[in-house]
PDB file of N, CA and C in Angstrom:
ATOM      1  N   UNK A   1      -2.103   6.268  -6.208  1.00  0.00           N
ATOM      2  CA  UNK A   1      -2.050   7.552  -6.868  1.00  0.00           C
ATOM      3  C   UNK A   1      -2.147   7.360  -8.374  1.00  0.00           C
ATOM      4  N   UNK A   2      -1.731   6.331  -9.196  1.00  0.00           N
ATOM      5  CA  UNK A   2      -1.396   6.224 -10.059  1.00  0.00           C
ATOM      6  C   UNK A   2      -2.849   5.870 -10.729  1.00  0.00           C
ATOM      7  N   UNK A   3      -3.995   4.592  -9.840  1.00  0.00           N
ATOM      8  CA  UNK A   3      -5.222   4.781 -10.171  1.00  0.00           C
ATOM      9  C   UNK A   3      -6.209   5.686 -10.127  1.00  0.00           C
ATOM     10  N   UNK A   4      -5.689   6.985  -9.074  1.00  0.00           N
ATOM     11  CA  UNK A   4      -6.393   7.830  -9.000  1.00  0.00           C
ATOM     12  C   UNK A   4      -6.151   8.769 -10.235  1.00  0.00           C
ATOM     13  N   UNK A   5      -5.271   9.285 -10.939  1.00  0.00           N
ATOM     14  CA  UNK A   5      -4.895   9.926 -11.793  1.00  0.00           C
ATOM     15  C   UNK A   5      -5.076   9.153 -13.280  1.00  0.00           C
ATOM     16  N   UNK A   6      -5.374   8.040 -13.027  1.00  0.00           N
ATOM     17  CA  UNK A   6      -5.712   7.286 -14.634  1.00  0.00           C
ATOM     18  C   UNK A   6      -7.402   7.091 -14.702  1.00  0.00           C
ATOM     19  N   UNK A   7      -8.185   7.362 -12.923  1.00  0.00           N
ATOM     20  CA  UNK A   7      -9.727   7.533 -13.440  1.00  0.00           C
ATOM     21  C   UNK A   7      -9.581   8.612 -13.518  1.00  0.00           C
ATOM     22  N   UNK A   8      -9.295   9.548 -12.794  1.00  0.00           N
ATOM     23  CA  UNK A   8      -9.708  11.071 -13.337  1.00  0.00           C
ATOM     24  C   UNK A   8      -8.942  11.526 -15.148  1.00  0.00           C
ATOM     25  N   UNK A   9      -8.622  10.906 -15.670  1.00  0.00           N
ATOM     26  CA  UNK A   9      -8.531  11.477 -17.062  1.00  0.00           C
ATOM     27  C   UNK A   9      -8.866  10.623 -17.671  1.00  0.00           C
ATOM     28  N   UNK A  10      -9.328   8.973 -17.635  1.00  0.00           N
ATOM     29  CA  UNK A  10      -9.197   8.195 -18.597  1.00  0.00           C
ATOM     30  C   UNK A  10     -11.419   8.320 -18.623  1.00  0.00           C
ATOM     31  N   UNK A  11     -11.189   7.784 -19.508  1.00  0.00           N
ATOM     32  CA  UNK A  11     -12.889   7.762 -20.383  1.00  0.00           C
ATOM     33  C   UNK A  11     -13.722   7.048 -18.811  1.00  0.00           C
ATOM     34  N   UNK A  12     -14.908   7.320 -18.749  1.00  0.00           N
ATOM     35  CA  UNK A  12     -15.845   7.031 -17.634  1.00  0.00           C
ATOM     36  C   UNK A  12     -16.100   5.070 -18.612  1.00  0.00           C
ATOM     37  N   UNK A  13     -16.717   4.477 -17.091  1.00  0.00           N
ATOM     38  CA  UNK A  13     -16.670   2.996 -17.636  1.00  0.00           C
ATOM     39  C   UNK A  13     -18.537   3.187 -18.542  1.00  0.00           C
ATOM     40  N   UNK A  14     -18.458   2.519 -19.539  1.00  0.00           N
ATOM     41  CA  UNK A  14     -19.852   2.651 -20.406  1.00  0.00           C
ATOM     42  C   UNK A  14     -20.873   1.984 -19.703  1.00  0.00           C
ATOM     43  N   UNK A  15     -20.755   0.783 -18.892  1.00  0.00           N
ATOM     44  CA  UNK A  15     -21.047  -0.185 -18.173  1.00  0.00           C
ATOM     45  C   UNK A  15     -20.878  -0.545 -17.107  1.00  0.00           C
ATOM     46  N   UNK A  16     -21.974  -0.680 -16.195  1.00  0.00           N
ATOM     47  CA  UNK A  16     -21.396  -1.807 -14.970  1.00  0.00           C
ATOM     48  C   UNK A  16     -20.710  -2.556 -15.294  1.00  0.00           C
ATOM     49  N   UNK A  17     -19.751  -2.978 -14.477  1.00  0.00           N
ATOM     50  CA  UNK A  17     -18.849  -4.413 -14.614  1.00  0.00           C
ATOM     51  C   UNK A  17     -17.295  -3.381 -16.047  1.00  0.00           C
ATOM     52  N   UNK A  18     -17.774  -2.539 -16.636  1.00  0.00           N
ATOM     53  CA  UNK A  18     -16.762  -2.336 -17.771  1.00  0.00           C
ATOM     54  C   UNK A  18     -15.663  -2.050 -16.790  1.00  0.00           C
ATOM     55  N   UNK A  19     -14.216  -2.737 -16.416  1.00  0.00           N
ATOM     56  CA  UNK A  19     -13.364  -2.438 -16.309  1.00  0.00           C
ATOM     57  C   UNK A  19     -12.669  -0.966 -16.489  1.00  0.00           C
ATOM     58  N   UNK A  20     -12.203  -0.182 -15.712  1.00  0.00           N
ATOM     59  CA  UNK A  20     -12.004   1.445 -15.526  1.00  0.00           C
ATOM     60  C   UNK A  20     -10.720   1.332 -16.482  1.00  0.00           C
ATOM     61  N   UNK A  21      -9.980   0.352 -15.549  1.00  0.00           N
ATOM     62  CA  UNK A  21      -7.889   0.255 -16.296  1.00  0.00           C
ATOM     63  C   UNK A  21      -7.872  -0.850 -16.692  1.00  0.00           C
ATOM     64  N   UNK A  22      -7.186  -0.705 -17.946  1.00  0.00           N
ATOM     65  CA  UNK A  22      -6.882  -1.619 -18.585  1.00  0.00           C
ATOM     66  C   UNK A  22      -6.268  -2.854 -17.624  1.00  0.00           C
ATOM     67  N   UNK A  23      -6.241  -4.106 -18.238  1.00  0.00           N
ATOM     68  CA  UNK A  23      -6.471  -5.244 -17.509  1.00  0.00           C
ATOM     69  C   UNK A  23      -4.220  -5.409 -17.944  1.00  0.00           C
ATOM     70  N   UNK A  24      -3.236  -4.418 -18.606  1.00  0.00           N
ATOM     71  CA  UNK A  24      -2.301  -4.613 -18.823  1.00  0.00           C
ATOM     72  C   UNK A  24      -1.466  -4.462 -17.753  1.00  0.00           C
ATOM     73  N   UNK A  25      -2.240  -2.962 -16.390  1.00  0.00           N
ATOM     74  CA  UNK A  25      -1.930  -2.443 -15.610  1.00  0.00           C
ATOM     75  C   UNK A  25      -1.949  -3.346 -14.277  1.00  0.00           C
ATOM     76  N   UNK A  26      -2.596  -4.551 -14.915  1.00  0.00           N
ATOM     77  CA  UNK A  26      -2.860  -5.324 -13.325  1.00  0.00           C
ATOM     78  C   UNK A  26      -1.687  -6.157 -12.474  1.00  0.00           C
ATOM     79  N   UNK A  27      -0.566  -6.239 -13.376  1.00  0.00           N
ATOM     80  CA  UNK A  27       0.190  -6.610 -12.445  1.00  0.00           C
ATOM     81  C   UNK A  27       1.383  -5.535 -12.596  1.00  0.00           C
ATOM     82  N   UNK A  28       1.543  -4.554 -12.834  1.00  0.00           N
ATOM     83  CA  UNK A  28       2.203  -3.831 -12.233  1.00  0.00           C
ATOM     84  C   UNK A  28       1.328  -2.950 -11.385  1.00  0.00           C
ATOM     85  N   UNK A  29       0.596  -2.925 -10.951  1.00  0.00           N
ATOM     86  CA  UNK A  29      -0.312  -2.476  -9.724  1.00  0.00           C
ATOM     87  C   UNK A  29      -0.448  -3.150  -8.846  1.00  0.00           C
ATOM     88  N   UNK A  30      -0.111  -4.804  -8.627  1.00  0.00           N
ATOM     89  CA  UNK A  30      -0.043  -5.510  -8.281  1.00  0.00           C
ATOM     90  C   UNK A  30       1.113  -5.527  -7.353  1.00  0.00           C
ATOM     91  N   UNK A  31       2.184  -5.222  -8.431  1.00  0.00           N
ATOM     92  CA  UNK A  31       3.899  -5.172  -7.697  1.00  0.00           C
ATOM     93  C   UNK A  31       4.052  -3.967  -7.102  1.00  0.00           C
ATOM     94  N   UNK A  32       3.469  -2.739  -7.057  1.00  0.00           N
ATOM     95  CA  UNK A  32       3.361  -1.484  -6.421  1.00  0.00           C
ATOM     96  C   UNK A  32       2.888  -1.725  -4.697  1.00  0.00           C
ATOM     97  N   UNK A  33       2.045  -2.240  -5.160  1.00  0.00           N
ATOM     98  CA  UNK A  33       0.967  -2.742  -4.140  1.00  0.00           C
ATOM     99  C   UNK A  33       1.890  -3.571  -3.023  1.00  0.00           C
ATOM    100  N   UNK A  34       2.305  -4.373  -3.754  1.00  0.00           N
ATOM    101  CA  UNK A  34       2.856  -5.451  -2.427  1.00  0.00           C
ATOM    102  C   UNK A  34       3.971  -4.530  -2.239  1.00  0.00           C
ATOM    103  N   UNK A  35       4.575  -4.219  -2.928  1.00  0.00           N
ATOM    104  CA  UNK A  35       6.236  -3.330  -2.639  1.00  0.00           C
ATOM    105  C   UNK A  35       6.086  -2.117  -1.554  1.00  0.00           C
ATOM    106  N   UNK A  36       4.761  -1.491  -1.372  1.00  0.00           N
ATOM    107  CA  UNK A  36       4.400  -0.512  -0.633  1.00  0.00           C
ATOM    108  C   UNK A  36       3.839  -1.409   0.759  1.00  0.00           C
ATOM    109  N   UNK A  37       2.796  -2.026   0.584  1.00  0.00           N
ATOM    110  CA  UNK A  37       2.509  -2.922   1.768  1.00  0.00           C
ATOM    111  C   UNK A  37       3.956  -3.722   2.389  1.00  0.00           C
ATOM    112  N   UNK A  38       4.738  -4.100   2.117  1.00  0.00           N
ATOM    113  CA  UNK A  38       6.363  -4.515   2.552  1.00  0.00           C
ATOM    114  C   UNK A  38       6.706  -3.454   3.159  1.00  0.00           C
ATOM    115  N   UNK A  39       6.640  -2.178   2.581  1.00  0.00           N
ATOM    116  CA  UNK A  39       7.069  -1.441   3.304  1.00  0.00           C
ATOM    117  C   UNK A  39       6.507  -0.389   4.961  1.00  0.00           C
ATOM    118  N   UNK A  40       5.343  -0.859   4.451  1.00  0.00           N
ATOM    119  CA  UNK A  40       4.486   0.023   5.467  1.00  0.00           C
ATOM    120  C   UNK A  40       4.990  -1.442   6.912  1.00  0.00           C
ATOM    121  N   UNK A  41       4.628  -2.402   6.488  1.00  0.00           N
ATOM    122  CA  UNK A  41       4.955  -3.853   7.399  1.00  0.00           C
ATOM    123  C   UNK A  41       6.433  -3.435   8.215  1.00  0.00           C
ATOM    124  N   UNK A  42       7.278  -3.451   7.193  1.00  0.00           N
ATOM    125  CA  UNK A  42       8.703  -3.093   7.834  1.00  0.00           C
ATOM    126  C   UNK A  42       8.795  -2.277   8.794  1.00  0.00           C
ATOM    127  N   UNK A  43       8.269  -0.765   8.325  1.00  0.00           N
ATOM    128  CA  UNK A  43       8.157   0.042   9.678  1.00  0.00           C
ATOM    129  C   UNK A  43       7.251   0.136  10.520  1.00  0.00           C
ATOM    130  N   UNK A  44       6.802  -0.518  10.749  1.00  0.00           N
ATOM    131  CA  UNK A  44       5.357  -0.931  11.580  1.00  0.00           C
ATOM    132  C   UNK A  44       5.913  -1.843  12.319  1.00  0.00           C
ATOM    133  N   UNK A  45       7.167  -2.802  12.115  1.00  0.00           N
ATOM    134  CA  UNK A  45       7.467  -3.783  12.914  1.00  0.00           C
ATOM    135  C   UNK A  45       8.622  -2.672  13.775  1.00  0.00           C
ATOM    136  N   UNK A  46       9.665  -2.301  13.129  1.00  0.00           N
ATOM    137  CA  UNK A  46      10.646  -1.533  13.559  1.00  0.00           C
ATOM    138  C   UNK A  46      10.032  -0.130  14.895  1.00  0.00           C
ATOM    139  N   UNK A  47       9.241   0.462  14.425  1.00  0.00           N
ATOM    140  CA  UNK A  47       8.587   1.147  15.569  1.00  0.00           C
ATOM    141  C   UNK A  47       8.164   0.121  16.805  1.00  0.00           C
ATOM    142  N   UNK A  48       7.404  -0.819  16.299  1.00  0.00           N
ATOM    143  CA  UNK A  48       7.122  -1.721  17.481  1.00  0.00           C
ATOM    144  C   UNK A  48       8.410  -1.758  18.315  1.00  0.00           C
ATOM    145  N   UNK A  49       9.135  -2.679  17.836  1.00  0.00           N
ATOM    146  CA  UNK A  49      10.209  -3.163  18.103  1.00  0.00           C
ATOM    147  C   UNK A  49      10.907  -1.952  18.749  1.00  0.00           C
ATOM    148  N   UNK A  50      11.236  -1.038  18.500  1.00  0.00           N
ATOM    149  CA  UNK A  50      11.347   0.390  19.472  1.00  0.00           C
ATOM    150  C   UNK A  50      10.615   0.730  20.427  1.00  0.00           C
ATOM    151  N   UNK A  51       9.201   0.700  20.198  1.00  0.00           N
ATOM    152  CA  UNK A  51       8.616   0.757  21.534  1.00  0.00           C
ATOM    153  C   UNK A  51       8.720   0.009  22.722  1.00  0.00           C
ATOM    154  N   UNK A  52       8.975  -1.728  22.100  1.00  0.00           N
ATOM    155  CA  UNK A  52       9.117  -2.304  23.366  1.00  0.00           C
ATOM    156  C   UNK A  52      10.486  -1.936  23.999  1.00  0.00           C
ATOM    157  N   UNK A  53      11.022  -1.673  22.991  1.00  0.00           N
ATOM    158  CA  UNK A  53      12.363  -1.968  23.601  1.00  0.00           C
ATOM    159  C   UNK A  53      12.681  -0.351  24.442  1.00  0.00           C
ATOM    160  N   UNK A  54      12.183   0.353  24.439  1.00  0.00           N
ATOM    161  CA  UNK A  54      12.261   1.563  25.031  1.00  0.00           C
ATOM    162  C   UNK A  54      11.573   1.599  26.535  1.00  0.00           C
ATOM    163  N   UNK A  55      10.048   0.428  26.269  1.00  0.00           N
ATOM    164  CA  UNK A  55       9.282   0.299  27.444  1.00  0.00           C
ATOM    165  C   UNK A  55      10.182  -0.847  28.462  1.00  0.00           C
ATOM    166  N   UNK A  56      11.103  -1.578  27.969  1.00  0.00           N
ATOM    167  CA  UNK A  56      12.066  -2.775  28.763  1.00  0.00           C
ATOM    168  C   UNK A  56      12.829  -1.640  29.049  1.00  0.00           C
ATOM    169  N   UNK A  57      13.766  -0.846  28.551  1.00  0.00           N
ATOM    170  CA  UNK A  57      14.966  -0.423  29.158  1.00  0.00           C
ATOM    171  C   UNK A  57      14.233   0.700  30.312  1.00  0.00           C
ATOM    172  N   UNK A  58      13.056   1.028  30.486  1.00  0.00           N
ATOM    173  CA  UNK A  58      12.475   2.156  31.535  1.00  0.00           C
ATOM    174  C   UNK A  58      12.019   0.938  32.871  1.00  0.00           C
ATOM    175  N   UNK A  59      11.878   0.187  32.747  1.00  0.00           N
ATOM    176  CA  UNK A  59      11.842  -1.263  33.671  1.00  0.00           C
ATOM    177  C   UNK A  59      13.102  -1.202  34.466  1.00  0.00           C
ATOM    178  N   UNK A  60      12.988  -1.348  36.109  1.00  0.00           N
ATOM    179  CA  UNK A  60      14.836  -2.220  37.067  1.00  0.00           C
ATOM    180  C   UNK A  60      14.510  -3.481  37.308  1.00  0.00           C
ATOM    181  N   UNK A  61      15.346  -4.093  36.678  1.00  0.00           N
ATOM    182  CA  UNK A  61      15.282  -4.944  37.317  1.00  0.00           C
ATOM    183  C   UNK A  61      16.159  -5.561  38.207  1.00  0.00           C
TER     184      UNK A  61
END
């Protein structure tokens, strides 16, 4: 969101290759990035992990 809202107001690139965001933004876009991907991972495992465990307890054994 944060790159989407810094191309739509910031100056168009003059050049192929001209960099859109500044090169200051790259690692805190960086740490956004992984901090959100961690999180999407986390609950992606936890649902799993619910599903099976919902599909074992509907099992007699």
């Amino acid at each position: 969101m944060l790159r989407a809202d810094y191309y739509e107001r910031s100056e168009k690139p003059r050049y192929l290759g001209d960099p859109a965001l500044p090169l200051e933004f790259d690692p805190y876009l960086y740490r956004l990035e992984q901090r959100d991907r961690a999180a999407r991972i986390k609950q992606i495992h936890e649902q799993g992990t619910q599903a099976v465990a919902n599909a074992l307890s509907r099992l007699a054994f």
